[in-house]
C-alpha atoms as a PDB file:
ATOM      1  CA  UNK A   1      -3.739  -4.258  31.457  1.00  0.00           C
ATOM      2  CA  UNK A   2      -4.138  -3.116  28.077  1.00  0.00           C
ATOM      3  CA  UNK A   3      -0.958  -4.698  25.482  1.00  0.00           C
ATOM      4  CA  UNK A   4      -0.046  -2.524  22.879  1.00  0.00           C
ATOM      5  CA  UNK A   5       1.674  -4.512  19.591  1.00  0.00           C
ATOM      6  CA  UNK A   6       5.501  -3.516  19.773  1.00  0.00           C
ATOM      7  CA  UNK A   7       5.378  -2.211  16.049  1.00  0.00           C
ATOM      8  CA  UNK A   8       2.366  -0.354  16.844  1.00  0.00           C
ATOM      9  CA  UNK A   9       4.344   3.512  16.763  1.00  0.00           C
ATOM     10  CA  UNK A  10       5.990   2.904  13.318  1.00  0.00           C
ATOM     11  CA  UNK A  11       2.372   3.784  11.343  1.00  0.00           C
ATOM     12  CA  UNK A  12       0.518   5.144  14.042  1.00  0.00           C
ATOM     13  CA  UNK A  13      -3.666   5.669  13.292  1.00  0.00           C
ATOM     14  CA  UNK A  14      -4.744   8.643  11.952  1.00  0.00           C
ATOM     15  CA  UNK A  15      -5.928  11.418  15.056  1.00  0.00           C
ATOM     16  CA  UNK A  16      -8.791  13.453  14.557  1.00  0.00           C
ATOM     17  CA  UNK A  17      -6.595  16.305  13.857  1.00  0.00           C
ATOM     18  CA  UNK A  18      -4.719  16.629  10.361  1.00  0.00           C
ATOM     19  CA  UNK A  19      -1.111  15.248  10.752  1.00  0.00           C
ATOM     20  CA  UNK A  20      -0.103  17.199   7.656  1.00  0.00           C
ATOM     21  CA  UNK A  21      -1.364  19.193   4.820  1.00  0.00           C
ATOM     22  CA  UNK A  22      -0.921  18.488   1.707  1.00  0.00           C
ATOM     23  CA  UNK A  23       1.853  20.428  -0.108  1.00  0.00           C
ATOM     24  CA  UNK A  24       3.701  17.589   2.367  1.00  0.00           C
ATOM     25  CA  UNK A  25       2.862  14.893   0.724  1.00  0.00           C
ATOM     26  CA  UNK A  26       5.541  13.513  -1.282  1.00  0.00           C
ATOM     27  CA  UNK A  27       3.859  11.055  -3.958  1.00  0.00           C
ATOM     28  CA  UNK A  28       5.888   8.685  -5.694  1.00  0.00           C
ATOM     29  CA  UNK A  29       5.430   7.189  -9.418  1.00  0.00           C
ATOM     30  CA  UNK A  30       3.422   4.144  -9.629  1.00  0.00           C
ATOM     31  CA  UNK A  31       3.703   2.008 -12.933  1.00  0.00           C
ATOM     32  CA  UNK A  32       0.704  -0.164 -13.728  1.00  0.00           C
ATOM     33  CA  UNK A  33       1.117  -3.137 -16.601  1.00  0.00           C
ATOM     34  CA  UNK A  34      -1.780  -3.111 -19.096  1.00  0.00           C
ATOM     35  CA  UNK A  35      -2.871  -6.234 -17.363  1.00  0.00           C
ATOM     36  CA  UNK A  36      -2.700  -4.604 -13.946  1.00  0.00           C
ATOM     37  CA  UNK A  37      -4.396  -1.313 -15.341  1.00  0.00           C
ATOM     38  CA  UNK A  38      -7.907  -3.689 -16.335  1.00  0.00           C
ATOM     39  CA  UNK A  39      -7.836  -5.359 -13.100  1.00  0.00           C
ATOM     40  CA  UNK A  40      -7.418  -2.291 -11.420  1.00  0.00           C
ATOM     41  CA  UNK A  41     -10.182  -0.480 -13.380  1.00  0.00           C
ATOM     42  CA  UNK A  42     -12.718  -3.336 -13.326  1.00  0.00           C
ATOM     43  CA  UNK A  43     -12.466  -3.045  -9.467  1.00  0.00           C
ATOM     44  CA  UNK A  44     -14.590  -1.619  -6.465  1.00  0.00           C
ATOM     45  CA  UNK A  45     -13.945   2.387  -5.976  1.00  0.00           C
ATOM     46  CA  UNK A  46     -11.219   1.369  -3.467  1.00  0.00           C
ATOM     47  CA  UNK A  47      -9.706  -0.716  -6.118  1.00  0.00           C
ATOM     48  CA  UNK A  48      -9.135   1.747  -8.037  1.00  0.00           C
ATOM     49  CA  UNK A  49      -7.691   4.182  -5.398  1.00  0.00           C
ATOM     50  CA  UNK A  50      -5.339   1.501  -4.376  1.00  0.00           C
ATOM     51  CA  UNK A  51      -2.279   2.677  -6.891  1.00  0.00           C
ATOM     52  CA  UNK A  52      -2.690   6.324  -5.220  1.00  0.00           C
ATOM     53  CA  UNK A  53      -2.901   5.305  -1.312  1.00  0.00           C
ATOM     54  CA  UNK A  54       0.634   3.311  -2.591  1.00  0.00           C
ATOM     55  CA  UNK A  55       2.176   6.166  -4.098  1.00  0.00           C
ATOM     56  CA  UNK A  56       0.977   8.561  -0.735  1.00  0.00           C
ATOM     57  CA  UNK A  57       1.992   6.305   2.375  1.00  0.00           C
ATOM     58  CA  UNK A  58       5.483   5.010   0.740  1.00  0.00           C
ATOM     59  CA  UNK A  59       6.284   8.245  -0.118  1.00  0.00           C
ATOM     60  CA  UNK A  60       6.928   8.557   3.284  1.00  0.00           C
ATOM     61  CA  UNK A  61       9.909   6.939   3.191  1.00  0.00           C
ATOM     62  CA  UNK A  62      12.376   9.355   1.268  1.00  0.00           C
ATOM     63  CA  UNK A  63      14.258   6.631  -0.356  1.00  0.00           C
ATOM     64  CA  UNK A  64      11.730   4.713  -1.985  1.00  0.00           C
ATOM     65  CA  UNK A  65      11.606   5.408  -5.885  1.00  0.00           C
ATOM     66  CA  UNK A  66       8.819   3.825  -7.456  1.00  0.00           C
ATOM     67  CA  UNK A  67       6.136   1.366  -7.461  1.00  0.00           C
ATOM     68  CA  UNK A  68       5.254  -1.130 -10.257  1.00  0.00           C
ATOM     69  CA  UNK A  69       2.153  -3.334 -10.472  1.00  0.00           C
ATOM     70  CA  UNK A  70       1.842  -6.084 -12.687  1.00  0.00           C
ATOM     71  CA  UNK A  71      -0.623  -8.949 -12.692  1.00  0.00           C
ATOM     72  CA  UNK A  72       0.716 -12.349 -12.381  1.00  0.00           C
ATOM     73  CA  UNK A  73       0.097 -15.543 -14.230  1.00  0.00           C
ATOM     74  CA  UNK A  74      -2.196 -17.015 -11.028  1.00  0.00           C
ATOM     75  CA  UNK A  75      -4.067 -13.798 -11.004  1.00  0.00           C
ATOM     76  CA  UNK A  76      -2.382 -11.686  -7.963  1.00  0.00           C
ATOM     77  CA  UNK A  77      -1.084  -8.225  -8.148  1.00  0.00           C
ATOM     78  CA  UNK A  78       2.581  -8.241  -7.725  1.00  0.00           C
ATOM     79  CA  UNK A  79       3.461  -4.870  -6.324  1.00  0.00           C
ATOM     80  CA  UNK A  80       7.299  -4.580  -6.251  1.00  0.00           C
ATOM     81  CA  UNK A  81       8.496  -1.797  -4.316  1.00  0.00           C
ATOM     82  CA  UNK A  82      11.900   0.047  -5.821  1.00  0.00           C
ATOM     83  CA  UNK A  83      14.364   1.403  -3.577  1.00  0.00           C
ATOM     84  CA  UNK A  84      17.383   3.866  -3.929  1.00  0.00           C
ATOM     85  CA  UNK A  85      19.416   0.768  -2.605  1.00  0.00           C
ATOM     86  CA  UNK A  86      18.226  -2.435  -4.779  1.00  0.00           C
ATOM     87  CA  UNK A  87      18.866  -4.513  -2.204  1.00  0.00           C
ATOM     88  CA  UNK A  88      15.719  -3.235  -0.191  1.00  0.00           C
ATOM     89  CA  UNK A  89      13.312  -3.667  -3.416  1.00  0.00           C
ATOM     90  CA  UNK A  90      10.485  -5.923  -2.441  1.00  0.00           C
ATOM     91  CA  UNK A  91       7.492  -7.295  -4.097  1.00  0.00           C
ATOM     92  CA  UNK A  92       4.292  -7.835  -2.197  1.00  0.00           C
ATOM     93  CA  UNK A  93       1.617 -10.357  -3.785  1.00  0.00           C
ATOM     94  CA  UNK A  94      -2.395  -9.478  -3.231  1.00  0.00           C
ATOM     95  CA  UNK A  95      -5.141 -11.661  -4.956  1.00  0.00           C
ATOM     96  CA  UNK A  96      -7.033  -9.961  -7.718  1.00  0.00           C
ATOM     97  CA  UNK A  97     -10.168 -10.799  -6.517  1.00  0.00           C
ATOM     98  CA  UNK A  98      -9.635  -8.839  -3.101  1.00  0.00           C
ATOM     99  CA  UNK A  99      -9.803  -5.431  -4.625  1.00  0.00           C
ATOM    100  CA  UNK A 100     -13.569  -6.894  -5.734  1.00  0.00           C
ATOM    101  CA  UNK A 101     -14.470  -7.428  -2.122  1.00  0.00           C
ATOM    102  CA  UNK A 102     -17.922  -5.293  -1.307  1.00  0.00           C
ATOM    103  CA  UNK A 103     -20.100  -6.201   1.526  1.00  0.00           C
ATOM    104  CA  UNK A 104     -22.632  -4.986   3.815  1.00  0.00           C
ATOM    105  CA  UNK A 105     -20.399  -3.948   6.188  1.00  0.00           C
ATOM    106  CA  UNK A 106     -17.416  -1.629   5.622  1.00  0.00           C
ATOM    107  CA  UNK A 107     -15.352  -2.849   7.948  1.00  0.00           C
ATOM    108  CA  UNK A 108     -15.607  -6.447   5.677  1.00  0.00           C
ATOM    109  CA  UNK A 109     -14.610  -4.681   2.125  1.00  0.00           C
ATOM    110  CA  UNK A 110     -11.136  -4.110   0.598  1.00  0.00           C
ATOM    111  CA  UNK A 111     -10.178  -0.527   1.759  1.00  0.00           C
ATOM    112  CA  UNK A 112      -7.090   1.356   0.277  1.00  0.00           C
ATOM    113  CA  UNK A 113      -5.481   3.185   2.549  1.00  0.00           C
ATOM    114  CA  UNK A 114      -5.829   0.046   5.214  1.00  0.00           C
ATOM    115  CA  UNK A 115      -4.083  -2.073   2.663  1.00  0.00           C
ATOM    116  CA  UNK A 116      -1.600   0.442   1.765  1.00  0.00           C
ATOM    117  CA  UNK A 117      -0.641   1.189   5.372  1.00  0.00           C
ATOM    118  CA  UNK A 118      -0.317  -2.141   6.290  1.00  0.00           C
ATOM    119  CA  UNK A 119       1.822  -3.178   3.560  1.00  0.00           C
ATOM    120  CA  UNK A 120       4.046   0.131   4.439  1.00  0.00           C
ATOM    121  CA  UNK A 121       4.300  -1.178   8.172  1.00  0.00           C
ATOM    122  CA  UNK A 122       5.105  -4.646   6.707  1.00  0.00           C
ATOM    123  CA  UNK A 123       8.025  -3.266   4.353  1.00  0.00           C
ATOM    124  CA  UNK A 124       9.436  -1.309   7.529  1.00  0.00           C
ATOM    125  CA  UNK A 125       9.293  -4.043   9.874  1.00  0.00           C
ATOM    126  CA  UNK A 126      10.993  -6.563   7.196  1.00  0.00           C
ATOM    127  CA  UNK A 127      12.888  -4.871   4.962  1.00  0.00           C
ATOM    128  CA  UNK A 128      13.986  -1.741   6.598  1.00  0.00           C
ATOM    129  CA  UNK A 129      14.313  -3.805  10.023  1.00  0.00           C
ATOM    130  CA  UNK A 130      12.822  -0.531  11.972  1.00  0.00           C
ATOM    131  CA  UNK A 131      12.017  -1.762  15.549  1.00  0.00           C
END
């Protein structure tokens, strides 16, 4: 008997066939620090795609405003996520030295739109509370 996660629907994997085109894509602003701009720029090609995969999959969600990125003191990203209601803001911490990952295998490197999507289904489940 195959399980299937319960969140599983709410960012469903791409299908071989285009889902949209792209005068539908509603991109948000996303505000990188100085600090946030080197680390982002001194990264893998992913890396540096990251801000953009942000801006595509939580423009998805219509009330959602803007992203900022700033580097903290420890050397993570802190992505804070503005919504219409600031009660729903969120910030999301990755390490630096994750958008550096390269290996061998794909499947093993940092990948944008994986980390963007998951941190969309993460903000839905959590903040949003969609079931």
């Amino acid at each position: 008997m195959i399980h299937i996660h319960p969140h599983a629907h709410i960012n469903p994997p791409p299908s071989s066939r285009k889902r949209f085109h792209m005068e539908h894509v509603r991109r948000i602003p996303v505000q990188l620090t100085e600090a946030a701009k080197e680390a982002i720029d001194g990264s893998t090609r992913q890396g540096r795609v990251f801000p953009q995969a942000l801006s595509e999959f939580f423009g998805t969600l219509p009330e959602v405003e803007q992203i900022e990125i700033d580097v903290s003191p420890d050397k993570r990203l802190m992505i804070d996520i503005k919504h219409k209601h600031e009660h729903k803001h969120y910030r999301f911490f990755i390490g630096v030295d994750d958008l550096h990952q390269k290996s061998g295998n794909p499947r093993d490197s940092f990948d944008a739109a994986k980390t963007a999507n998951e941190l969309l289904r993460l903000y839905r489940v959590h903040v949003l509370q969609e079931v």
